[in-house]
N, C-alpha and C. Protein backbone atom coordinates (compact mmCIF):
# COMPACT_ATOMS: atom_id res chain seq x y z
N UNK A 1 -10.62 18.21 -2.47
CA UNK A 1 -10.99 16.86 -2.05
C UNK A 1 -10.43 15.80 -2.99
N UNK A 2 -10.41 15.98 -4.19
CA UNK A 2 -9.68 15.46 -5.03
C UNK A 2 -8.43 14.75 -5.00
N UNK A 3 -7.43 15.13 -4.33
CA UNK A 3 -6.20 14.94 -3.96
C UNK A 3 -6.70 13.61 -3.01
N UNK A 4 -7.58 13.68 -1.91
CA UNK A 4 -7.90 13.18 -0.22
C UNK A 4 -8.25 11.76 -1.02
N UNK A 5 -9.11 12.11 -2.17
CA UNK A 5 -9.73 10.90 -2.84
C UNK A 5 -8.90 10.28 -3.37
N UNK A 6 -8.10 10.72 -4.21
CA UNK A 6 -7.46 9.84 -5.22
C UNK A 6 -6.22 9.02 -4.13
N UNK A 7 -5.29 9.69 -3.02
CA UNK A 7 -4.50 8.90 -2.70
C UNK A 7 -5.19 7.14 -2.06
N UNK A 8 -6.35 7.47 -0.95
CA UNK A 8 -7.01 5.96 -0.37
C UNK A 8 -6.93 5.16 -2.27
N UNK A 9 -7.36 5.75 -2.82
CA UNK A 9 -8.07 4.76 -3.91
C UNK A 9 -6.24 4.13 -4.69
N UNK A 10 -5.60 4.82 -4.73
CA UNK A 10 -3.93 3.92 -4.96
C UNK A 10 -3.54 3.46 -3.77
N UNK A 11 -4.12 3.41 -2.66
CA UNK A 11 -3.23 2.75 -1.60
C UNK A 11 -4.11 1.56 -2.04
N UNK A 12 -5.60 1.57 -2.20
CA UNK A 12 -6.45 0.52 -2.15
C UNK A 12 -5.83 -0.33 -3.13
N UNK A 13 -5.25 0.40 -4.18
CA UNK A 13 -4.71 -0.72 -5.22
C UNK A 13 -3.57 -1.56 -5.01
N UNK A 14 -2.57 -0.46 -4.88
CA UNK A 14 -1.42 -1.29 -3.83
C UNK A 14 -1.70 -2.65 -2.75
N UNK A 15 -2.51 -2.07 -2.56
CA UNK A 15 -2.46 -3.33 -0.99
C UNK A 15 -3.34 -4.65 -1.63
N UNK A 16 -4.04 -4.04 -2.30
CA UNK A 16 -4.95 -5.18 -3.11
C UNK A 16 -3.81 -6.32 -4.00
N UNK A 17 -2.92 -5.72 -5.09
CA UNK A 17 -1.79 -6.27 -5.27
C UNK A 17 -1.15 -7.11 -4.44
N UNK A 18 -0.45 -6.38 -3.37
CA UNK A 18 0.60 -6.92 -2.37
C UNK A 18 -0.08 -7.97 -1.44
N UNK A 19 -1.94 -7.72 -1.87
CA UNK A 19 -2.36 -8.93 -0.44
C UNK A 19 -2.32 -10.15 -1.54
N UNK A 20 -2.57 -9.84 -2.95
CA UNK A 20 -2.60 -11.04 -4.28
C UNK A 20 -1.21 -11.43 -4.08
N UNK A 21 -0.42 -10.73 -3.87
CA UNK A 21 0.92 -11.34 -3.90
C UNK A 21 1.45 -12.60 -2.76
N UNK A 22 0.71 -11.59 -1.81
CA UNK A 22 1.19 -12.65 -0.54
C UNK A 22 -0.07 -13.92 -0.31
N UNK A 23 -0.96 -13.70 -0.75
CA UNK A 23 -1.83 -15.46 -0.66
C UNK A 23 -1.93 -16.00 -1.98
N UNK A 24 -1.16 -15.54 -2.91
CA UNK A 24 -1.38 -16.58 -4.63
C UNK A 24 -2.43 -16.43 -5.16
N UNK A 25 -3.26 -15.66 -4.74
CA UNK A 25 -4.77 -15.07 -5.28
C UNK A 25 -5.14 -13.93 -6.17
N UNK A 26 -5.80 -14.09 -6.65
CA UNK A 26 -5.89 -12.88 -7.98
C UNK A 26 -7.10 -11.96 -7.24
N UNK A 27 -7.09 -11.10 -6.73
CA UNK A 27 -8.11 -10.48 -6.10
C UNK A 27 -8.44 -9.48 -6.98
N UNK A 28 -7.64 -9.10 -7.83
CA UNK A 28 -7.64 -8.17 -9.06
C UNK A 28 -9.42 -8.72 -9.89
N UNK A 29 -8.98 -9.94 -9.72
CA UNK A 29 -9.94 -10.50 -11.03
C UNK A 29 -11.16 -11.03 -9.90
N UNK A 30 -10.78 -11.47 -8.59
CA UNK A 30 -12.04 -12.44 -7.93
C UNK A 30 -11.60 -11.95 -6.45
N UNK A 31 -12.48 -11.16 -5.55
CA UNK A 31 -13.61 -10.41 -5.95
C UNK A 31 -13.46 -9.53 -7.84
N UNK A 32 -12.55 -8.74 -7.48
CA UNK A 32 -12.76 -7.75 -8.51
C UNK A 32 -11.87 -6.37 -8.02
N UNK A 33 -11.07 -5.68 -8.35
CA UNK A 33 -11.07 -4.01 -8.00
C UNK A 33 -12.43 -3.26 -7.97
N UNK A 34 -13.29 -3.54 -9.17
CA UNK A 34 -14.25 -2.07 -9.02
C UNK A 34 -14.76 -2.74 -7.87
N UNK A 35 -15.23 -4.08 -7.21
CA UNK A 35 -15.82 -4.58 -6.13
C UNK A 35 -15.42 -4.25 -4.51
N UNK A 36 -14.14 -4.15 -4.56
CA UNK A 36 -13.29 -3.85 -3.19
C UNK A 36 -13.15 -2.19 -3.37
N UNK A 37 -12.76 -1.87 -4.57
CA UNK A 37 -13.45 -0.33 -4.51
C UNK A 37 -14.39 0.37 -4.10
N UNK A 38 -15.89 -0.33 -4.71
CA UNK A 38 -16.84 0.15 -3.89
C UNK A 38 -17.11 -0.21 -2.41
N UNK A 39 -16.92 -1.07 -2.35
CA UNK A 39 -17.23 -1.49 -0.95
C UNK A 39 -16.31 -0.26 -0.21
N UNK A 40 -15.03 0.08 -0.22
CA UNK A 40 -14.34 1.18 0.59
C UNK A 40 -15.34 2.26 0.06
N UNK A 41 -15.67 2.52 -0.74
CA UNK A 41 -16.43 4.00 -1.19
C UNK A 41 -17.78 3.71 0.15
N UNK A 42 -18.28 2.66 -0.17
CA UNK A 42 -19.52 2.62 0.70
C UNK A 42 -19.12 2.64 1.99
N UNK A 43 -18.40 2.03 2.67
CA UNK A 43 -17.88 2.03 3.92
C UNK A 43 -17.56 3.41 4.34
N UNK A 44 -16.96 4.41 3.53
CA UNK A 44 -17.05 5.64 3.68
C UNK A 44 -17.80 6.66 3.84
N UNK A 45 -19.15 6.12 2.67
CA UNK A 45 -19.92 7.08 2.91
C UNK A 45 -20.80 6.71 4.41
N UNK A 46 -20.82 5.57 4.69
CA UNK A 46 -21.47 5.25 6.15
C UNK A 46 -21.30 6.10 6.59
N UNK A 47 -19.26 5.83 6.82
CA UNK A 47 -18.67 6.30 8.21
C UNK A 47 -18.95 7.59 8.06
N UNK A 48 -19.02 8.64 6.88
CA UNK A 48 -19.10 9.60 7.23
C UNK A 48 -20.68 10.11 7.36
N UNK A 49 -21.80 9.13 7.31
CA UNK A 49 -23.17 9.73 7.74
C UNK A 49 -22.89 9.77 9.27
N UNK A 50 -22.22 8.75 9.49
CA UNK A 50 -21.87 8.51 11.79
C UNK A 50 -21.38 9.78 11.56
N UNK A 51 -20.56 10.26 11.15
CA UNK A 51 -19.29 11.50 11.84
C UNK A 51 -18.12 10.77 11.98
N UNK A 52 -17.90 10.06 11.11
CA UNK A 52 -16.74 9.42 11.50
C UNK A 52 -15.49 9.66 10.55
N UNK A 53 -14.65 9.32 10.21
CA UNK A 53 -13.44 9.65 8.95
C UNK A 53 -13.73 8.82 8.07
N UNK A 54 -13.32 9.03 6.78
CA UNK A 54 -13.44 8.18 5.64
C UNK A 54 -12.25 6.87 5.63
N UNK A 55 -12.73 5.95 5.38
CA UNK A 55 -12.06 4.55 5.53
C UNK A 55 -10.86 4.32 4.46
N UNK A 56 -9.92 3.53 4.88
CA UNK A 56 -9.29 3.12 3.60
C UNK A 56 -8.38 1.83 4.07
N UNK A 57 -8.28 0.90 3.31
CA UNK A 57 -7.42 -0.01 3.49
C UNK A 57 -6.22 0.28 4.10
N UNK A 58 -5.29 -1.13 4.93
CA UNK A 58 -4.38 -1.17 5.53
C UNK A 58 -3.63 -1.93 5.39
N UNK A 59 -2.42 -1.36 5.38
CA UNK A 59 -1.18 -1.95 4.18
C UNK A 59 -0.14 -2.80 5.38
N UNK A 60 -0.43 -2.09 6.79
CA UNK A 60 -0.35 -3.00 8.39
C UNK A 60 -1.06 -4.41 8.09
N UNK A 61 -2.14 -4.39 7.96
CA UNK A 61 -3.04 -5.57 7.24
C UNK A 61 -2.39 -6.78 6.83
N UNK A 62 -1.72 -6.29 5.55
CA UNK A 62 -1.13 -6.45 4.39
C UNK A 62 0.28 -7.48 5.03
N UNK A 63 0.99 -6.73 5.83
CA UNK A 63 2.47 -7.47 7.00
C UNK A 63 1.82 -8.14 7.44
N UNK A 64 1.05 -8.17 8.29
CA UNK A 64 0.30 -9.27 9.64
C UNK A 64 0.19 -9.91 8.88
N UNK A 65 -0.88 -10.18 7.62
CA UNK A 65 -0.74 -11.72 7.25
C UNK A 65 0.08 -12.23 6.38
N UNK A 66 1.34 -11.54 5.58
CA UNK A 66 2.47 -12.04 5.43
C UNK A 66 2.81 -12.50 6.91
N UNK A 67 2.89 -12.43 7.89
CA UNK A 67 3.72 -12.95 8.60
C UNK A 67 2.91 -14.47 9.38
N UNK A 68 1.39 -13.92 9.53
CA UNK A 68 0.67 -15.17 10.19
C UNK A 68 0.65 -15.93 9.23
N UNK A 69 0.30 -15.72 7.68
CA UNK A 69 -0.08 -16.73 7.21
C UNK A 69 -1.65 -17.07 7.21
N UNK A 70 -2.59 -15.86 7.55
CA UNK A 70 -3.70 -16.56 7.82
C UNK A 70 -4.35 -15.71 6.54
N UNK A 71 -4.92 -16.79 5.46
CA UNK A 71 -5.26 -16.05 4.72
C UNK A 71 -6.09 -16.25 4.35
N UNK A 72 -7.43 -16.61 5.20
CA UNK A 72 -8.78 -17.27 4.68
C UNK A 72 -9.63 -15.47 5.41
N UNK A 73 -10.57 -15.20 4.09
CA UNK A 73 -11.07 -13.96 4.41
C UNK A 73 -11.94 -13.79 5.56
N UNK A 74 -12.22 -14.65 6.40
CA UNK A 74 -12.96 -15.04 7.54
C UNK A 74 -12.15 -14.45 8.79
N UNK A 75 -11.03 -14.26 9.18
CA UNK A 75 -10.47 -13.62 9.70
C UNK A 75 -10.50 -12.25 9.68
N UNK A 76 -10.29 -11.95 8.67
CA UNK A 76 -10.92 -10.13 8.27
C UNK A 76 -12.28 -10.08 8.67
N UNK A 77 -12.74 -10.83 8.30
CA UNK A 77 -14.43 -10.46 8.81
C UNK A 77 -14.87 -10.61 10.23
N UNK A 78 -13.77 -11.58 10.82
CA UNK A 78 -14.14 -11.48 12.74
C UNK A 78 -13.54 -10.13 13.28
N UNK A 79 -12.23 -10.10 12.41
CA UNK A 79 -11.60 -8.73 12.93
C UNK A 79 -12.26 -7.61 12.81
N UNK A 80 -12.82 -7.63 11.57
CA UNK A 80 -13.66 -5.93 11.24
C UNK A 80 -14.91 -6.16 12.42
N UNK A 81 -15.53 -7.27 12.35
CA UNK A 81 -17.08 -7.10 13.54
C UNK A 81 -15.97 -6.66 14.92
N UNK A 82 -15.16 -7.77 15.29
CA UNK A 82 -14.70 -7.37 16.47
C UNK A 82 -14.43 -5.58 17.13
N UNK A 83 -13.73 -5.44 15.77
CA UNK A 83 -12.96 -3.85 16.13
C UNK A 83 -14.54 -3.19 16.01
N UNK A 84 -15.14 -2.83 15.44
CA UNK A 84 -16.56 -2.34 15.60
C UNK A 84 -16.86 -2.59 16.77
N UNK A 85 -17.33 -3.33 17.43
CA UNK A 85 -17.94 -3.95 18.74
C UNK A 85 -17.01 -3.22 19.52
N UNK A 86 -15.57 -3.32 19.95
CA UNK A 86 -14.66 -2.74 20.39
C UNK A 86 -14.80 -1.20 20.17
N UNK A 87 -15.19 -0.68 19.44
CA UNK A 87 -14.97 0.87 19.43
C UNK A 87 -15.71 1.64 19.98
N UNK A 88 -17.14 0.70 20.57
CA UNK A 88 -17.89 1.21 21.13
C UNK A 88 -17.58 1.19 23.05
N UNK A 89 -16.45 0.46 23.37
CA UNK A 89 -15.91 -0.05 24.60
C UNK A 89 -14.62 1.58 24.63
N UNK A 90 -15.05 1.93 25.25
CA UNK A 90 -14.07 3.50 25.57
C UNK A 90 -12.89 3.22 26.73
N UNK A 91 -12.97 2.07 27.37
CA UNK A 91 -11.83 1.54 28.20
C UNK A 91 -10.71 1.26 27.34
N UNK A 92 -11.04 0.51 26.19
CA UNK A 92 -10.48 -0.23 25.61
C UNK A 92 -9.22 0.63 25.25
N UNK A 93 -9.67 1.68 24.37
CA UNK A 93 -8.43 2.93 24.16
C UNK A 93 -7.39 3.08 25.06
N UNK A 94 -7.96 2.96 26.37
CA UNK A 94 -6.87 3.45 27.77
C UNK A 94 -6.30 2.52 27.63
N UNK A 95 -6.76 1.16 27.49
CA UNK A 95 -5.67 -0.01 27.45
C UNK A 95 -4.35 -0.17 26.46
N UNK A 96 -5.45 -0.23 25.52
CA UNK A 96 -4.09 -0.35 24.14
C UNK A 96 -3.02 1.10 24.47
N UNK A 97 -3.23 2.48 24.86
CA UNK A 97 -2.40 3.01 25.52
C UNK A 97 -1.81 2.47 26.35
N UNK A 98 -1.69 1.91 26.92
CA UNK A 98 -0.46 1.03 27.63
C UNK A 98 0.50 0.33 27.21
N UNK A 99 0.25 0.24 26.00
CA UNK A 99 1.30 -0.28 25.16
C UNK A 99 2.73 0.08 25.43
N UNK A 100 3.92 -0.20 25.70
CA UNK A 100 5.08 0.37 25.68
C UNK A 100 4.86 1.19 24.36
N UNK A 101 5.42 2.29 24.02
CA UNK A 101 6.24 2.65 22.51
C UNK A 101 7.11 2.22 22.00
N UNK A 102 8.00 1.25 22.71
CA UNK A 102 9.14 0.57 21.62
C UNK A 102 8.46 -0.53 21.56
N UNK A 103 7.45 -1.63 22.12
CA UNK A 103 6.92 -2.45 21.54
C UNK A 103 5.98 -2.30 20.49
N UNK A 104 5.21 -0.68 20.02
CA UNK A 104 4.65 -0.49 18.88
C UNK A 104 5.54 -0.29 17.99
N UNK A 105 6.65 0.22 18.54
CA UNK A 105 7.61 0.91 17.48
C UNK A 105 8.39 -0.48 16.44
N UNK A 106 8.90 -1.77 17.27
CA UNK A 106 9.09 -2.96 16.68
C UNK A 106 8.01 -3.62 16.03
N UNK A 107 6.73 -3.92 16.41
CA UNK A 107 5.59 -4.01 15.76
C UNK A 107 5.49 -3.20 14.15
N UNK A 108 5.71 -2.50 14.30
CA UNK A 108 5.31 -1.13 13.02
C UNK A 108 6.91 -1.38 12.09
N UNK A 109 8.43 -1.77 12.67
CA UNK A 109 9.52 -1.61 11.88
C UNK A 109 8.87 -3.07 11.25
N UNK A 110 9.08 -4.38 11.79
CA UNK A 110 8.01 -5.27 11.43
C UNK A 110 7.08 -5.37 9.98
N UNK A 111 6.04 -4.74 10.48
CA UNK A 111 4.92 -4.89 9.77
C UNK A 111 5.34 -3.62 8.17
N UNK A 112 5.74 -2.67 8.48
CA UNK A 112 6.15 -1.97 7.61
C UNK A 112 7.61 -2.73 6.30
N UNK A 113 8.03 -2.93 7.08
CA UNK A 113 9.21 -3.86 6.11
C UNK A 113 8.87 -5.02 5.72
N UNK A 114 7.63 -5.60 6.24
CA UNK A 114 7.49 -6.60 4.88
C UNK A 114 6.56 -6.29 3.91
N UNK A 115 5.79 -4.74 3.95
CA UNK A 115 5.04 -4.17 3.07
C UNK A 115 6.30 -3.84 2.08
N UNK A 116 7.27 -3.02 2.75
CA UNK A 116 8.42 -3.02 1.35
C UNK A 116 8.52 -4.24 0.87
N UNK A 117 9.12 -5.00 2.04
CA UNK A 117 9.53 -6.22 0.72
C UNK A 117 8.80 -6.91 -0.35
N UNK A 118 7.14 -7.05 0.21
CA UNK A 118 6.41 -7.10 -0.83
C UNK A 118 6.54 -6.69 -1.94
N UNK A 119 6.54 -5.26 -1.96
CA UNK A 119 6.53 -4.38 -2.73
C UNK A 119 7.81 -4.88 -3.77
N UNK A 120 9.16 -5.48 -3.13
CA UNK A 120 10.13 -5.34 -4.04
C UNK A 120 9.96 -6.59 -4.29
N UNK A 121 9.29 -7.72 -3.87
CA UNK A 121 8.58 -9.11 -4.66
C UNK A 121 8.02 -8.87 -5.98
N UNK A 122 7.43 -7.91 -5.88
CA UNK A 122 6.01 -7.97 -6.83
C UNK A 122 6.67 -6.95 -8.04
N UNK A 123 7.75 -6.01 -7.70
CA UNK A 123 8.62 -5.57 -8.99
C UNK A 123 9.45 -6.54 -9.64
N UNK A 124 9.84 -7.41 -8.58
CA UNK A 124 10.65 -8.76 -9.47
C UNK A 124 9.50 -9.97 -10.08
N UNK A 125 8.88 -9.90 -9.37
CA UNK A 125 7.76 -10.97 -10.37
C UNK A 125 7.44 -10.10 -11.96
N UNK A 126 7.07 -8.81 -11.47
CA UNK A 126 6.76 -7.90 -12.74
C UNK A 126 7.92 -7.69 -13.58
N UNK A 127 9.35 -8.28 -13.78
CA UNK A 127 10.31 -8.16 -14.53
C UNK A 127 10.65 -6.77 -14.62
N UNK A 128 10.32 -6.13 -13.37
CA UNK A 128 10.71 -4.64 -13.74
C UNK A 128 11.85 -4.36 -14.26
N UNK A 129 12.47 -3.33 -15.46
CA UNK A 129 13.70 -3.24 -16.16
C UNK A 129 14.37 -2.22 -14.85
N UNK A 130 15.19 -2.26 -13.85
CA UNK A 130 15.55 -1.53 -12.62
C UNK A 130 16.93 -0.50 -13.02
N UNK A 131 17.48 -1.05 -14.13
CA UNK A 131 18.22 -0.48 -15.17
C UNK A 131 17.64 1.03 -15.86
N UNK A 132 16.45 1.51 -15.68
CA UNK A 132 16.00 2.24 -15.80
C UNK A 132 16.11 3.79 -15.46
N UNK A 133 16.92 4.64 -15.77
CA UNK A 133 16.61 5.82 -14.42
C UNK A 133 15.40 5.90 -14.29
N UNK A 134 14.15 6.05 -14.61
CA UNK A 134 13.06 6.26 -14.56
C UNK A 134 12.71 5.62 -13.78
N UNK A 135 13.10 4.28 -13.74
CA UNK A 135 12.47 3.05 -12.93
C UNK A 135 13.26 3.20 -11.58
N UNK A 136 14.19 3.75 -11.67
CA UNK A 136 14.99 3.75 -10.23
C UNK A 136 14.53 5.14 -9.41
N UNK A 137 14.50 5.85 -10.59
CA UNK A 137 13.82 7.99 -9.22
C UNK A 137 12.56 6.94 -9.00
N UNK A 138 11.87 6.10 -9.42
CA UNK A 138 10.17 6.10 -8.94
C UNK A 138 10.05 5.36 -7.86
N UNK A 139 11.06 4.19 -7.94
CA UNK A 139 11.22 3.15 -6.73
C UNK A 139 12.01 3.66 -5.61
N UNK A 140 12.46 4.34 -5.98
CA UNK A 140 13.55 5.03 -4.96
C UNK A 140 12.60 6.44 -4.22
N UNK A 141 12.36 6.92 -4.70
CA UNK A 141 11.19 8.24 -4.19
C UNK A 141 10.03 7.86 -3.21
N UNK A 142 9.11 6.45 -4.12
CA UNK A 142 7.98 5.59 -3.62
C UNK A 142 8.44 4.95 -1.98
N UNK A 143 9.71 4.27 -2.32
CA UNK A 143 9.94 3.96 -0.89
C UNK A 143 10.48 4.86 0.12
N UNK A 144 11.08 5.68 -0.17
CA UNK A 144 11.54 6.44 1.20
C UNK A 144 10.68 7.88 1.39
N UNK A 145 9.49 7.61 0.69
CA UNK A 145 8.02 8.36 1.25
C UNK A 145 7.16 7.66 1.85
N UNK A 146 7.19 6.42 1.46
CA UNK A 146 6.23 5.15 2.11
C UNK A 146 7.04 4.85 3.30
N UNK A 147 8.03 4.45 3.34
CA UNK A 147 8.81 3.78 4.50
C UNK A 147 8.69 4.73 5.96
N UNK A 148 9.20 6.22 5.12
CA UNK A 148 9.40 7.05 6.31
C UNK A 148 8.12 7.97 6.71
N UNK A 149 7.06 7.66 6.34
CA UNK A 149 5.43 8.37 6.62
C UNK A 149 5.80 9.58 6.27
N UNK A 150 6.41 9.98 4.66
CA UNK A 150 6.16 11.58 4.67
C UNK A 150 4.78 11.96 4.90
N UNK A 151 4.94 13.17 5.16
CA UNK A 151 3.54 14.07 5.48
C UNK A 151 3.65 14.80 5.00
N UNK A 152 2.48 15.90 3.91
CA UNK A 152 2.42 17.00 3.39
C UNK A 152 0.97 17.65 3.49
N UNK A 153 0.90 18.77 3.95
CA UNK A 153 0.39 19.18 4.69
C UNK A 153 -0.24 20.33 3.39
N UNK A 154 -1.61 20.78 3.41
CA UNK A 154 -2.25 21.69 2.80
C UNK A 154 -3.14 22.50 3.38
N UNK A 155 -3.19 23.22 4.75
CA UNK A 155 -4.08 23.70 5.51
C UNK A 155 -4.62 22.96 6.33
N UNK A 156 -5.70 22.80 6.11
CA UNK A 156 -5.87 21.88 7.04
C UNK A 156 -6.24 19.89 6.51
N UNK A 157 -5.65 19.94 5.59
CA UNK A 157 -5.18 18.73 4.80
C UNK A 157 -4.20 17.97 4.64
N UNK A 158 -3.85 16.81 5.13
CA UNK A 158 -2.70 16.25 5.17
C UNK A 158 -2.68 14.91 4.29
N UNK A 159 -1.61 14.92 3.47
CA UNK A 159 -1.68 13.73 2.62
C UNK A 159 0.06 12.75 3.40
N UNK A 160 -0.10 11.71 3.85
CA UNK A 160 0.97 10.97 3.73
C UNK A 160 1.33 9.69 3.94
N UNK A 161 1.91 9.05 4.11
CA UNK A 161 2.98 7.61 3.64
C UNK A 161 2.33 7.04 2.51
N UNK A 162 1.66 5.80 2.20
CA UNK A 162 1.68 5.02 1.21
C UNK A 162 0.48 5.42 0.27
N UNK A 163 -0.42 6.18 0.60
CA UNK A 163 -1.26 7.18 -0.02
C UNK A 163 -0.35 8.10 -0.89
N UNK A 164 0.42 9.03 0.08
CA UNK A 164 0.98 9.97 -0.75
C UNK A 164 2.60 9.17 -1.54
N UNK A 165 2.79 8.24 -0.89
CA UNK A 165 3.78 7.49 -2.07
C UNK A 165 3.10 7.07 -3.57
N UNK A 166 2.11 6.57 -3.49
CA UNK A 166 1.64 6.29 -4.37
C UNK A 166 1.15 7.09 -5.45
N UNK A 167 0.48 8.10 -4.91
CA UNK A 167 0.54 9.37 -5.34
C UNK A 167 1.31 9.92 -6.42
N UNK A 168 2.52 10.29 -5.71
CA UNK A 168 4.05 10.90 -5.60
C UNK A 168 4.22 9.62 -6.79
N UNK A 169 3.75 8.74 -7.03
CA UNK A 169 4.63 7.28 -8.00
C UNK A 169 3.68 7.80 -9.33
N UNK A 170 2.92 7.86 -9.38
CA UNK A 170 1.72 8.17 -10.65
C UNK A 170 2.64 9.81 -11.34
N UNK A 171 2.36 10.08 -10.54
CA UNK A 171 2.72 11.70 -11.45
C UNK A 171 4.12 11.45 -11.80
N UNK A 172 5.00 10.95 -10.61
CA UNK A 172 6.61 10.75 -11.45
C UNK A 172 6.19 10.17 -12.99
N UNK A 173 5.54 9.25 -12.76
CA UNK A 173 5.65 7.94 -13.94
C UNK A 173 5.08 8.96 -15.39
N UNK A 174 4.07 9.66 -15.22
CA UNK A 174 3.65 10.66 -16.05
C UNK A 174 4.42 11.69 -16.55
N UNK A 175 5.01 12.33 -15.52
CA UNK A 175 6.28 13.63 -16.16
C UNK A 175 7.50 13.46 -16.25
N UNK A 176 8.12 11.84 -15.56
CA UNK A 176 9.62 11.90 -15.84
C UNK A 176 9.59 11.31 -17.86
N UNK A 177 10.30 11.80 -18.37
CA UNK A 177 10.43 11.30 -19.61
C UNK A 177 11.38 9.94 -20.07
N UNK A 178 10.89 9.40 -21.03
CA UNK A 178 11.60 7.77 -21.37
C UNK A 178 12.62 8.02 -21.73
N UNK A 179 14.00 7.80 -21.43
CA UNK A 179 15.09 7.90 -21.97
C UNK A 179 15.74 6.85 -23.28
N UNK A 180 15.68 7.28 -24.37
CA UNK A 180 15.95 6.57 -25.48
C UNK A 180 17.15 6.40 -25.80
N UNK A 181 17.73 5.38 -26.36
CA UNK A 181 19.33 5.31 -26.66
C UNK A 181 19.44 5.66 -28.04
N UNK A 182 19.00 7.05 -28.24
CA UNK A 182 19.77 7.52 -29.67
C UNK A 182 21.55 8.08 -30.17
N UNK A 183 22.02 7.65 -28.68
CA UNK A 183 23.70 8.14 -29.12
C UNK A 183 24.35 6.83 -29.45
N UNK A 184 23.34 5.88 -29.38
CA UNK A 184 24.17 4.71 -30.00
C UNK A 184 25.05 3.53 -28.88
N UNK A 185 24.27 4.25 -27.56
CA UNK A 185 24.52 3.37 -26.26
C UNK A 185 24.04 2.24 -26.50
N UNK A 186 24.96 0.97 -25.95
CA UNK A 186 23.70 -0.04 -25.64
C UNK A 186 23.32 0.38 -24.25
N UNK A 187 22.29 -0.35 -24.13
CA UNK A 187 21.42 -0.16 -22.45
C UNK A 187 21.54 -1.66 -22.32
N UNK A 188 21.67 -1.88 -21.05
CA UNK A 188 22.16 -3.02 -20.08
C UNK A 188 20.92 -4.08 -20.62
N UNK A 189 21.35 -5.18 -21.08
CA UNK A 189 20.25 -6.25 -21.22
C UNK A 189 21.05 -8.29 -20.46
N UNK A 190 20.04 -7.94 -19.81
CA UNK A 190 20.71 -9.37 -19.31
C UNK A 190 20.89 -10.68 -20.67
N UNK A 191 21.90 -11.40 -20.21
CA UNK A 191 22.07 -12.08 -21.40
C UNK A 191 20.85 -13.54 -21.35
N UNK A 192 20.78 -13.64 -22.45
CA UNK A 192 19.55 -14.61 -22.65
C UNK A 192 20.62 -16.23 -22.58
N UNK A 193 20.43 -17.13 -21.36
CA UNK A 193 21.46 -18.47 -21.50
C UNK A 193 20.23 -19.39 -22.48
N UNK A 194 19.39 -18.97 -22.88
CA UNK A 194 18.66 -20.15 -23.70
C UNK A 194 19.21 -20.51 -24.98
N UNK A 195 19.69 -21.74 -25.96
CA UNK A 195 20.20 -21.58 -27.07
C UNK A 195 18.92 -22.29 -27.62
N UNK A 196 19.04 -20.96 -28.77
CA UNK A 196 17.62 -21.79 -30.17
C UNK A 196 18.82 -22.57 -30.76
């Protein structure tokens, strides 16, 4: 269970980031992480007194309002009552099946690519050194597990896309080793145009 747990709780962080990124808000600090943490923990343990699956943030979420722009938390909160109210409506399913598949499928290329681009916002705000091999297997691995919904499968356990990217990003960051310039390389440093 361990594994099931830990990926929701790095997606939760991720998206928490990438939603600070996209409305100028520190959600880190106001609400809080341990706050939006628990609240998914609690929301979980509900869903699973109903019989229902354990909850986790949505990084779909995350695109839609990069793209609307609507970023007053009042919207989340009509949407979450709504979809509740809605889930109890069993028509409703048959409908949204009607969806074409290439209109979900543009929807989802969409909403998924501006979760990357986020993502590659918020490494350039963070001055990431990209010069890095380290920094390049992690960004490079992270996205084309996130992008392309790997799936990995453990019986009857399945871990994948931005869960198991994230995942997959922690342990790289832990076992790939720092590469030091002891042969007397320089390593690439952008030049500083400021004159003291």
């Amino acid at each position: 269970m361990i594994p099931v747990a830990i990926a929701p709780a790095i997606e939760h962080v991720g998206d928490l980031l990438a939603i600070s990124s996209v409305t100028g808000k520190n959600f880190i600090e106001e609400p809080g992480l341990h706050r939006t943490l628990m609240g998914d923990g609690i929301a979980t343990s509900f869903a699973g007194l109903l019989g229902g699956p354990p909850n986790t943030t949505y990084s779909e979420v995350t695109g839609a309002v990069a793209l609307t722009r609507a970023f007053d938390p009042i919207y989340m909160r009509i949407a979450a009552v709504t979809a509740i109210i809605l889930a109890f409506v069993g028509k409703l399913g048959a409908v949204l099946k009607t969806i074409p598949v290439p209109v979900m499928g543009g929807i989802m290329i969409l909403l998924f690519g501006m979760i990357a681009a986020i993502g590659v916002n918020s490494l350039i705000k963070a001055r990431a050194d990209m010069t890095r091999p380290k920094n390049v297997v992690i960004a490079s691995t992270v996205l084309v597990i996130g992008i392309g919904n790997l799936v990995i499968s453990f019986g009857s356990i399945e871990l994948g896309g931005i869960g198991l990217a994230g995942l997959v990003g922690v342990i790289l960051n832990i076992i790939l080793p720092e590469r030091k310039d002891e042969d007397g390389e320089q390593s690439f440093q952008p030049e500083d145009d400021t004159n003291d």
